[in-house]
N, C-alpha and C. Protein backbone atom coordinates (compact mmCIF):
# COMPACT_ATOMS: atom_id res chain seq x y z
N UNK A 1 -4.14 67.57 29.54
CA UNK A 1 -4.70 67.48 30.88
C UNK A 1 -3.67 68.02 31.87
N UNK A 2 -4.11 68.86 32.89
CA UNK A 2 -3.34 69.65 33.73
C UNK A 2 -3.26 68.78 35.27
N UNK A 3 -2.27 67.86 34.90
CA UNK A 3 -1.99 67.01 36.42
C UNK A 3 -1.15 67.33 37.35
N UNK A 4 -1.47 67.62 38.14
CA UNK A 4 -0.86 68.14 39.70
C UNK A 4 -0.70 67.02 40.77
N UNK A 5 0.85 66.92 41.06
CA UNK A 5 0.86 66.03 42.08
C UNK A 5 1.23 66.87 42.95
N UNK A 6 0.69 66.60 44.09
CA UNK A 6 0.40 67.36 45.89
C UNK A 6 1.44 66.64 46.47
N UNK A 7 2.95 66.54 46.79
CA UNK A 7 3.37 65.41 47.40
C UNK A 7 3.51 65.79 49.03
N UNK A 8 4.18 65.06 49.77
CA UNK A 8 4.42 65.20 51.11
C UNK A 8 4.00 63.88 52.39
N UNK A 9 4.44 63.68 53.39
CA UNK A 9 4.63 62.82 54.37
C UNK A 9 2.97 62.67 54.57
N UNK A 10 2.11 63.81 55.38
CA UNK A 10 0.75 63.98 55.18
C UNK A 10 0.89 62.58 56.30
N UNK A 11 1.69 63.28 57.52
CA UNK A 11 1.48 62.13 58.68
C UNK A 11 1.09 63.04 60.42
N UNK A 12 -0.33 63.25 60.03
CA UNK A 12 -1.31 63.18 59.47
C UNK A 12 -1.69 63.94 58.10
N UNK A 13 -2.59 63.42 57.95
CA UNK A 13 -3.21 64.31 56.35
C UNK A 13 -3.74 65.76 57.09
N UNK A 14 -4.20 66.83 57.07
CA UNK A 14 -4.26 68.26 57.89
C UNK A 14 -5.92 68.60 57.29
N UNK A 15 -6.40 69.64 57.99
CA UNK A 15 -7.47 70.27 57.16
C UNK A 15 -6.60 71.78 56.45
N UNK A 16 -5.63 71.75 56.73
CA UNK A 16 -4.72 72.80 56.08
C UNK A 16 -4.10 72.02 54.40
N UNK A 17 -4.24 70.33 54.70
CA UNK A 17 -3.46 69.94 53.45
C UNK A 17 -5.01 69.92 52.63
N UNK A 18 -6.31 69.45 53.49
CA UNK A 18 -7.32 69.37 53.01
C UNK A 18 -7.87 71.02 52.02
N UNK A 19 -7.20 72.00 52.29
CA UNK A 19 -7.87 73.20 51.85
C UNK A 19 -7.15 73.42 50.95
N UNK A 20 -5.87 72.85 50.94
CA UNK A 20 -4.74 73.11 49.29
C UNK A 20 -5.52 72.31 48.68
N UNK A 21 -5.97 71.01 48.93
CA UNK A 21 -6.06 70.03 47.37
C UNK A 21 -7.20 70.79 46.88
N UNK A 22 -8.56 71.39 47.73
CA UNK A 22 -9.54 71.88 47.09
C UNK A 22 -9.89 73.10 46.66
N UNK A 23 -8.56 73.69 47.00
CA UNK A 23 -8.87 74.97 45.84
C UNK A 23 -7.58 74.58 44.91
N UNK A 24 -6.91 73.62 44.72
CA UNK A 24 -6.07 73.29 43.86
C UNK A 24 -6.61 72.70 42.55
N UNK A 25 -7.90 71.89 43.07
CA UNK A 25 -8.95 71.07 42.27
C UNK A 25 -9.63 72.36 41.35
N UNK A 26 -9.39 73.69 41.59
CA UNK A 26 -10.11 74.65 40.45
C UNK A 26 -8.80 75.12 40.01
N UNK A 27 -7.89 74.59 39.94
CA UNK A 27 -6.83 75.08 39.01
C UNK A 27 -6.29 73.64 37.95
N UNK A 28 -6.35 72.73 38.56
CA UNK A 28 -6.11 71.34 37.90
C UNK A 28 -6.99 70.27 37.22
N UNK A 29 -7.23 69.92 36.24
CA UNK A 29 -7.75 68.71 35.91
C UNK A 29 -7.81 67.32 36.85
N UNK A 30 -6.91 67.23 37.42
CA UNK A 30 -6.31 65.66 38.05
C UNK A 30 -5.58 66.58 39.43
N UNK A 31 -5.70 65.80 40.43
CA UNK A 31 -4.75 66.16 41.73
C UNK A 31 -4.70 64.76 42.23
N UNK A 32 -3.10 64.41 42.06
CA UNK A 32 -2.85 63.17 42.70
C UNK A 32 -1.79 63.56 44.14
N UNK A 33 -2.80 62.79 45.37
CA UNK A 33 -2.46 63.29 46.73
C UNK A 33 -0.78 62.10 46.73
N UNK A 34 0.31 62.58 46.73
CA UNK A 34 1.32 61.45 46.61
C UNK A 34 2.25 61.63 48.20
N UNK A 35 1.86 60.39 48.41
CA UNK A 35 2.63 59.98 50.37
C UNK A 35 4.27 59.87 49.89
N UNK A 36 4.63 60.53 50.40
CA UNK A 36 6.48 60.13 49.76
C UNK A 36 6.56 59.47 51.32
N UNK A 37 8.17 59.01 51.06
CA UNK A 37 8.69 58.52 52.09
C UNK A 37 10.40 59.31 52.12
N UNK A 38 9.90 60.03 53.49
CA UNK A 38 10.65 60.90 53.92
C UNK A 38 12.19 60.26 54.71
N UNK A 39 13.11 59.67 54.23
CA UNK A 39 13.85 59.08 54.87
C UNK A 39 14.45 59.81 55.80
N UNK A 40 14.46 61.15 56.68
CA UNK A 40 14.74 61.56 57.49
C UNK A 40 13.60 61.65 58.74
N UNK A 41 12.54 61.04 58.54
CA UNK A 41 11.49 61.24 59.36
C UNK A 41 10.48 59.81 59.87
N UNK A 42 10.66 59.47 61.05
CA UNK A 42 10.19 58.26 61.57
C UNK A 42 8.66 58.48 61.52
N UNK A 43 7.28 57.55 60.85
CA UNK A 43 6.58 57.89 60.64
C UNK A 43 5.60 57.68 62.34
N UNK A 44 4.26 58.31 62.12
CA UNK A 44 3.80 58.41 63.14
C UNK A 44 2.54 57.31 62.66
N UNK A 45 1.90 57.78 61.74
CA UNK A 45 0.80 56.74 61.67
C UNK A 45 1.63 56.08 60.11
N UNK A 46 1.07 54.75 59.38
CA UNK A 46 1.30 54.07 58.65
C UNK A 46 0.90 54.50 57.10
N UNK A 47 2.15 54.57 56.29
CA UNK A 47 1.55 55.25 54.92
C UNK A 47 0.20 54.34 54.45
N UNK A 48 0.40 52.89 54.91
CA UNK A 48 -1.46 52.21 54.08
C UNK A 48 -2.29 53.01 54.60
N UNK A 49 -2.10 53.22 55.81
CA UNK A 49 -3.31 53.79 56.99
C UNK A 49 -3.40 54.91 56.12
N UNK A 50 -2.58 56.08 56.14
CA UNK A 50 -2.69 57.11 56.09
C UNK A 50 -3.76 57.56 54.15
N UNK A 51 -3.20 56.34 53.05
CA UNK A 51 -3.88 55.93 51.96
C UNK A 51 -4.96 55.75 52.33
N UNK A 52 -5.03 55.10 52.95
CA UNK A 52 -6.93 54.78 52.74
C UNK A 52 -7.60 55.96 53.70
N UNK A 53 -7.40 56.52 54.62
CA UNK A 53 -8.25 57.35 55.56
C UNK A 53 -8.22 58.47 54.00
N UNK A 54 -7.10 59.18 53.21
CA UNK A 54 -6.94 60.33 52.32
C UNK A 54 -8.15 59.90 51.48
N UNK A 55 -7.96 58.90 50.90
CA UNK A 55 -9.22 58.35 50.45
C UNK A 55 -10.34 58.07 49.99
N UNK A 56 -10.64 57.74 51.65
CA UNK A 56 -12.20 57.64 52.01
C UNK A 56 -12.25 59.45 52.39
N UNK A 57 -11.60 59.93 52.53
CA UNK A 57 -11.69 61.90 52.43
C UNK A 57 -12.37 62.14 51.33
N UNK A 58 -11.60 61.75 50.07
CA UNK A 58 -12.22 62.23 48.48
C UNK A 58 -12.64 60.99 47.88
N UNK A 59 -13.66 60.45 48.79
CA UNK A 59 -13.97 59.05 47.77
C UNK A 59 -15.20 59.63 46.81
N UNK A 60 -15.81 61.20 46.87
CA UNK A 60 -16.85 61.26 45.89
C UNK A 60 -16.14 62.41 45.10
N UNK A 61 -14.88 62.47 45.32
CA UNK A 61 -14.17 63.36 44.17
C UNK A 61 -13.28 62.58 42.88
N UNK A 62 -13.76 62.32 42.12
CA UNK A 62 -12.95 61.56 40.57
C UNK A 62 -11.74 62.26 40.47
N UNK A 63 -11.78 63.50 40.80
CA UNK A 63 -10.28 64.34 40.26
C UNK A 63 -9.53 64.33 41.11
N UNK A 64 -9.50 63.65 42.26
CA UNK A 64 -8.23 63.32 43.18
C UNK A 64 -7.68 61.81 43.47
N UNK A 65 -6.84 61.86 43.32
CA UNK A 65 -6.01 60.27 43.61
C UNK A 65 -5.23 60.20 44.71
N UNK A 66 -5.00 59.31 45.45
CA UNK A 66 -3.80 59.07 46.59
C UNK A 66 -3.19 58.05 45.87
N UNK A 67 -1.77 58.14 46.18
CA UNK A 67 -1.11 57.10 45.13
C UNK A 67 0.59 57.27 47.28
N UNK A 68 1.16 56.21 47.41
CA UNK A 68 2.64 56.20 48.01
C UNK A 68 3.08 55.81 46.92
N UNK A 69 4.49 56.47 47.19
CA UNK A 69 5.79 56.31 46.60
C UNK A 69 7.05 56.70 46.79
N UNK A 70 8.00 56.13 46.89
CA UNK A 70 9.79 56.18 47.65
C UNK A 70 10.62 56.32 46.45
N UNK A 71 11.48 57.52 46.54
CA UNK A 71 12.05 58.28 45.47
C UNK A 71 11.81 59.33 45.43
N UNK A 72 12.64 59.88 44.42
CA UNK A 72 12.31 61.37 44.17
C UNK A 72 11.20 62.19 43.45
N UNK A 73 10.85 62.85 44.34
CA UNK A 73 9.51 63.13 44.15
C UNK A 73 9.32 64.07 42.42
N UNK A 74 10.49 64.72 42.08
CA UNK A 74 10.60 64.52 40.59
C UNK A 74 10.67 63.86 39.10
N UNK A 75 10.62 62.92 39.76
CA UNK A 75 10.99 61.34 38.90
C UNK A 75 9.44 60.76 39.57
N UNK A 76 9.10 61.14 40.32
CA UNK A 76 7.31 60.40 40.57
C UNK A 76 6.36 61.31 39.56
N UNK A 77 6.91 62.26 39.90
CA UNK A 77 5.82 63.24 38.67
C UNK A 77 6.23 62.82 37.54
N UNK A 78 7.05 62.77 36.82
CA UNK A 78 7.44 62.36 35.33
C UNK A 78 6.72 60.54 35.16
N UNK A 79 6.71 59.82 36.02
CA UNK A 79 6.37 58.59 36.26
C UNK A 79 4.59 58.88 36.27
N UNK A 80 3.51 59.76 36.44
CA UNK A 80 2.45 59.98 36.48
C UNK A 80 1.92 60.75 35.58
N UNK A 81 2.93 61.41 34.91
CA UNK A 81 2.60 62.61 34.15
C UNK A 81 2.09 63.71 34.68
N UNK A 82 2.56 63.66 35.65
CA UNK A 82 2.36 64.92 35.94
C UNK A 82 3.10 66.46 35.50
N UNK A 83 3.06 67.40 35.30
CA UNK A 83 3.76 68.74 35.22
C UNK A 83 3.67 69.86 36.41
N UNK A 84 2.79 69.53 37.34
CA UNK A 84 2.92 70.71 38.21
C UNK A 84 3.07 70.03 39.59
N UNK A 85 3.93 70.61 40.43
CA UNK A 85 3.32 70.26 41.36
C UNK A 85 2.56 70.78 42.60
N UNK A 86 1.96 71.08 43.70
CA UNK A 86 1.54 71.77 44.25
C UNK A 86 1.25 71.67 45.80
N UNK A 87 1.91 73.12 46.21
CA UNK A 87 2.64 72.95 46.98
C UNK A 87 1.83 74.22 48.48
N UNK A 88 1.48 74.20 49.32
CA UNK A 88 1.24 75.38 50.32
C UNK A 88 1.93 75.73 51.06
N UNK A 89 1.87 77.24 51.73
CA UNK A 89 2.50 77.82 52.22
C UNK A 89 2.17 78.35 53.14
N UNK A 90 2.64 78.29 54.52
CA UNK A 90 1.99 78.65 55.93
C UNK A 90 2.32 80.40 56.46
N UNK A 91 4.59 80.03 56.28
CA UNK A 91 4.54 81.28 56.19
C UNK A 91 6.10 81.78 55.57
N UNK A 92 6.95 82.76 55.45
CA UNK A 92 8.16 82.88 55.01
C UNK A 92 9.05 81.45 54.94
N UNK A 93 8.91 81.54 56.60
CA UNK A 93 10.40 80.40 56.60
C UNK A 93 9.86 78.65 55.25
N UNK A 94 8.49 78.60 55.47
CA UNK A 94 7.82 77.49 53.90
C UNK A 94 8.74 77.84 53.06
N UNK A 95 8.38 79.30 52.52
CA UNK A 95 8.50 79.38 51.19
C UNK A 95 10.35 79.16 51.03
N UNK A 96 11.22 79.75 51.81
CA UNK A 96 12.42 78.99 51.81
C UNK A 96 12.44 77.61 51.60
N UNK A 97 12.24 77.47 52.58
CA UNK A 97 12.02 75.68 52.58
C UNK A 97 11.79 75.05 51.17
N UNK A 98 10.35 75.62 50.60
CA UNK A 98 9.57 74.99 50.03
C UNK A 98 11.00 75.44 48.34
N UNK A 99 10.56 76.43 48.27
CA UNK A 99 11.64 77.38 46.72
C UNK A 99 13.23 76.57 46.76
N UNK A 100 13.79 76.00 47.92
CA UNK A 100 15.03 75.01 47.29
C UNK A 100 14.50 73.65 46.98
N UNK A 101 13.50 73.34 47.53
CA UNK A 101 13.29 71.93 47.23
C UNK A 101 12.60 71.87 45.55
N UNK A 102 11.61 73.10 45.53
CA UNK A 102 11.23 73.47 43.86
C UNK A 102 12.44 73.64 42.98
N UNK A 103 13.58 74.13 43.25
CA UNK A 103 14.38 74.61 42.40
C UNK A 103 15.37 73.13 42.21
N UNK A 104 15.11 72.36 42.95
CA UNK A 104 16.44 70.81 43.19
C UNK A 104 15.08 70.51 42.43
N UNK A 105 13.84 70.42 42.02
CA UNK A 105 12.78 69.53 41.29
C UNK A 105 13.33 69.61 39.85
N UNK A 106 13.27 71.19 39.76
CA UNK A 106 13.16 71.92 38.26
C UNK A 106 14.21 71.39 37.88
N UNK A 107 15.30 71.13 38.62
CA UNK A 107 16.85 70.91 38.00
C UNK A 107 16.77 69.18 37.57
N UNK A 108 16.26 68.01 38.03
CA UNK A 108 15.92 66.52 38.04
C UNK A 108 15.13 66.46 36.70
N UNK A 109 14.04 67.54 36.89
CA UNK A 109 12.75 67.05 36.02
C UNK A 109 12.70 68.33 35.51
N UNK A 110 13.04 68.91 34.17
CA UNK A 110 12.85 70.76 33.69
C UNK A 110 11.66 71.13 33.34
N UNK A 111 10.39 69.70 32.93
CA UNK A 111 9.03 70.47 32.95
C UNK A 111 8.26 70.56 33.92
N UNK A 112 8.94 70.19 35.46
CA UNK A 112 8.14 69.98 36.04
C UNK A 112 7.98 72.11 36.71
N UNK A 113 6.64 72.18 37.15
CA UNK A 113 6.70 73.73 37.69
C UNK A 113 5.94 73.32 38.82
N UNK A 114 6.23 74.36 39.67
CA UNK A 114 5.68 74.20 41.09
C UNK A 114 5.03 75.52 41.59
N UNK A 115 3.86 74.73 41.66
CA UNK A 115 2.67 76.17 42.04
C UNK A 115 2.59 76.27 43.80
N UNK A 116 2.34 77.57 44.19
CA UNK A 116 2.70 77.71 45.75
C UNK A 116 0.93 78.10 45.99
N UNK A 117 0.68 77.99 46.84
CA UNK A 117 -0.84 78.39 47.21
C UNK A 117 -0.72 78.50 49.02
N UNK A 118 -0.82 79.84 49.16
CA UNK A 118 -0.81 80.31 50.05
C UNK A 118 -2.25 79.77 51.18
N UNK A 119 -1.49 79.83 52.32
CA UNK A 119 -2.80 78.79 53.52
C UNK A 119 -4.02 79.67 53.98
N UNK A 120 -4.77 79.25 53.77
CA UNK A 120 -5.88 80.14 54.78
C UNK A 120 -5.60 80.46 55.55
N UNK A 121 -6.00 81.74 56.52
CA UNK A 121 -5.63 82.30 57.17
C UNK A 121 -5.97 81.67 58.74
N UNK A 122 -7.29 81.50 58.55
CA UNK A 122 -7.97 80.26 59.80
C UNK A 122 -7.08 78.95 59.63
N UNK A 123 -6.43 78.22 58.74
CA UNK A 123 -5.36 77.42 59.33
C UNK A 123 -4.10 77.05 59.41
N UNK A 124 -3.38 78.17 58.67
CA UNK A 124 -1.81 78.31 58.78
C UNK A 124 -1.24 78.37 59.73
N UNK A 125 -1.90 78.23 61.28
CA UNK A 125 -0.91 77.59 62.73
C UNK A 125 -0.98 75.81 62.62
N UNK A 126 -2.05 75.68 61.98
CA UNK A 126 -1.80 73.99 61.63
C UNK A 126 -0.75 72.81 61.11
N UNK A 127 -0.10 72.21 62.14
CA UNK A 127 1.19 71.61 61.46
C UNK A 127 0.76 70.26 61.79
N UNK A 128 1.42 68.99 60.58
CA UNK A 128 1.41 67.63 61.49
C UNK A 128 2.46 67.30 62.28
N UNK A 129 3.30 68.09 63.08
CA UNK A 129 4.04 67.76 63.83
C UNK A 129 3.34 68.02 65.32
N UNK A 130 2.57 69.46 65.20
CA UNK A 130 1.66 70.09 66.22
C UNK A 130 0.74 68.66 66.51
N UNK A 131 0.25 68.38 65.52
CA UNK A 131 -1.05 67.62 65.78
C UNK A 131 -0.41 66.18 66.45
N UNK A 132 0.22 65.54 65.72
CA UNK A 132 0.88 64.21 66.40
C UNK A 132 1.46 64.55 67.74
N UNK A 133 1.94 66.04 68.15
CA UNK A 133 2.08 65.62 69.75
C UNK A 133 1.29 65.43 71.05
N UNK A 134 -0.34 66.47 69.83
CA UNK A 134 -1.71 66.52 70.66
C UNK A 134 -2.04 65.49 70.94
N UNK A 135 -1.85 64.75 69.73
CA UNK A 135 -2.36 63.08 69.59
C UNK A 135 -1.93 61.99 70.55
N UNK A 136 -0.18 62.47 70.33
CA UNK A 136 0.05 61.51 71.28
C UNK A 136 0.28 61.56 72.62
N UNK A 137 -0.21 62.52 73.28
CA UNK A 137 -0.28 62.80 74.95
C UNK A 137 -2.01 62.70 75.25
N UNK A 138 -3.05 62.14 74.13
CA UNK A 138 -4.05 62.31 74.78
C UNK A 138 -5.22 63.25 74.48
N UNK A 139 -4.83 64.18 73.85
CA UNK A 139 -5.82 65.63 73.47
C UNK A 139 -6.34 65.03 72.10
N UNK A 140 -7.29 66.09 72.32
CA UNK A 140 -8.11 66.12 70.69
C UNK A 140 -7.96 66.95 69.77
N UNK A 141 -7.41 66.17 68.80
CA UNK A 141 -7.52 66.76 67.38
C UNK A 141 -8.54 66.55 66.39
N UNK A 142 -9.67 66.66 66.49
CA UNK A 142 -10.70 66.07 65.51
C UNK A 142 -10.48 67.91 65.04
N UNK A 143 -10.40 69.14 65.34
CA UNK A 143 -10.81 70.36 64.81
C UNK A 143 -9.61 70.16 63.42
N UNK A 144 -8.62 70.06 63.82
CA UNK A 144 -7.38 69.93 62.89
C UNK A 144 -7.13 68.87 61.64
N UNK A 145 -8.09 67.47 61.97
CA UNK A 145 -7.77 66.41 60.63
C UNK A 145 -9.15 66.48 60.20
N UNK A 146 -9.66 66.27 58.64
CA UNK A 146 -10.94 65.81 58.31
C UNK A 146 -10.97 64.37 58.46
N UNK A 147 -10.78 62.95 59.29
CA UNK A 147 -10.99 62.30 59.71
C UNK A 147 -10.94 62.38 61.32
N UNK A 148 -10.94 61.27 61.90
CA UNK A 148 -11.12 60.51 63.03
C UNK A 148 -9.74 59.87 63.60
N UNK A 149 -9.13 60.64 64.34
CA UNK A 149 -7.62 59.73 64.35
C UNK A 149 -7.91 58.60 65.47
């Protein structure tokens, strides 16, 4: 079975994180949505909160899971069985970003591989840092989350 854990803060969850898990879901058997806890980053909404809204998102999808967890997000995949993990990409400066944090995975955990899936084009200006400042001065973000913040 081809299990993919999706990890990340997902504070908020995005319709940009929403469009990785579902074209990720035709490459994977299993996609478990995993909330890490980012110890450099003060959260905005609450990882329970943020569990149950992901959720009730895929409550009629069987092949997706939300699971939190604190640690290394290489040692969570080996802890789930997972082997891949999967990961999107908005634009260059990601894939930096994203290719040392894959390469510090590969080195913890050596089966783990990390698949990149490039963002739609309609929402790769989408960030949850963008959205939490909309949020919190007042504006609407309903275009940007598939819930209700």
């Amino acid at each position: 079975m081809r299990i993919a854990l999706f990890p990340g803060s997902f504070d908020p969850f995005t319709n940009g994180h929403l469009d990785v898990v579902r074209r990720g879901a035709g490459l994977f058997d299993h996609i478990i949505i995993a909330i890490g806890n980012n110890s450099s980053k003060q959260r905005y909404l609450p990882v329970e909160q943020m569990q149950a809204t992901i959720e009730e998102v895929f409550r009629d999808e069987p092949r997706v899971s939300v699971r939190a967890y604190k640690g290394l997000t290489a040692d969570f995949a080996r802890e789930t069985g997972a082997r891949y993990l999967l990961r999107g990409l908005r634009n260059t400066t990601d894939f930096e970003y994203e290719n040392t944090i894959a390469q510090a995975n590969r080195h913890v955990n050596p089966e783990l591989e990390t698949v990149f899936l490039i963002t739609s084009p309609a929402l790769a200006a989408i960030s949850s840092t963008i959205i939490r400042e909309i949020h919190r001065f007042g504006g609407n973000v309903d275009d940007f989350v598939p819930f209700k913040m």
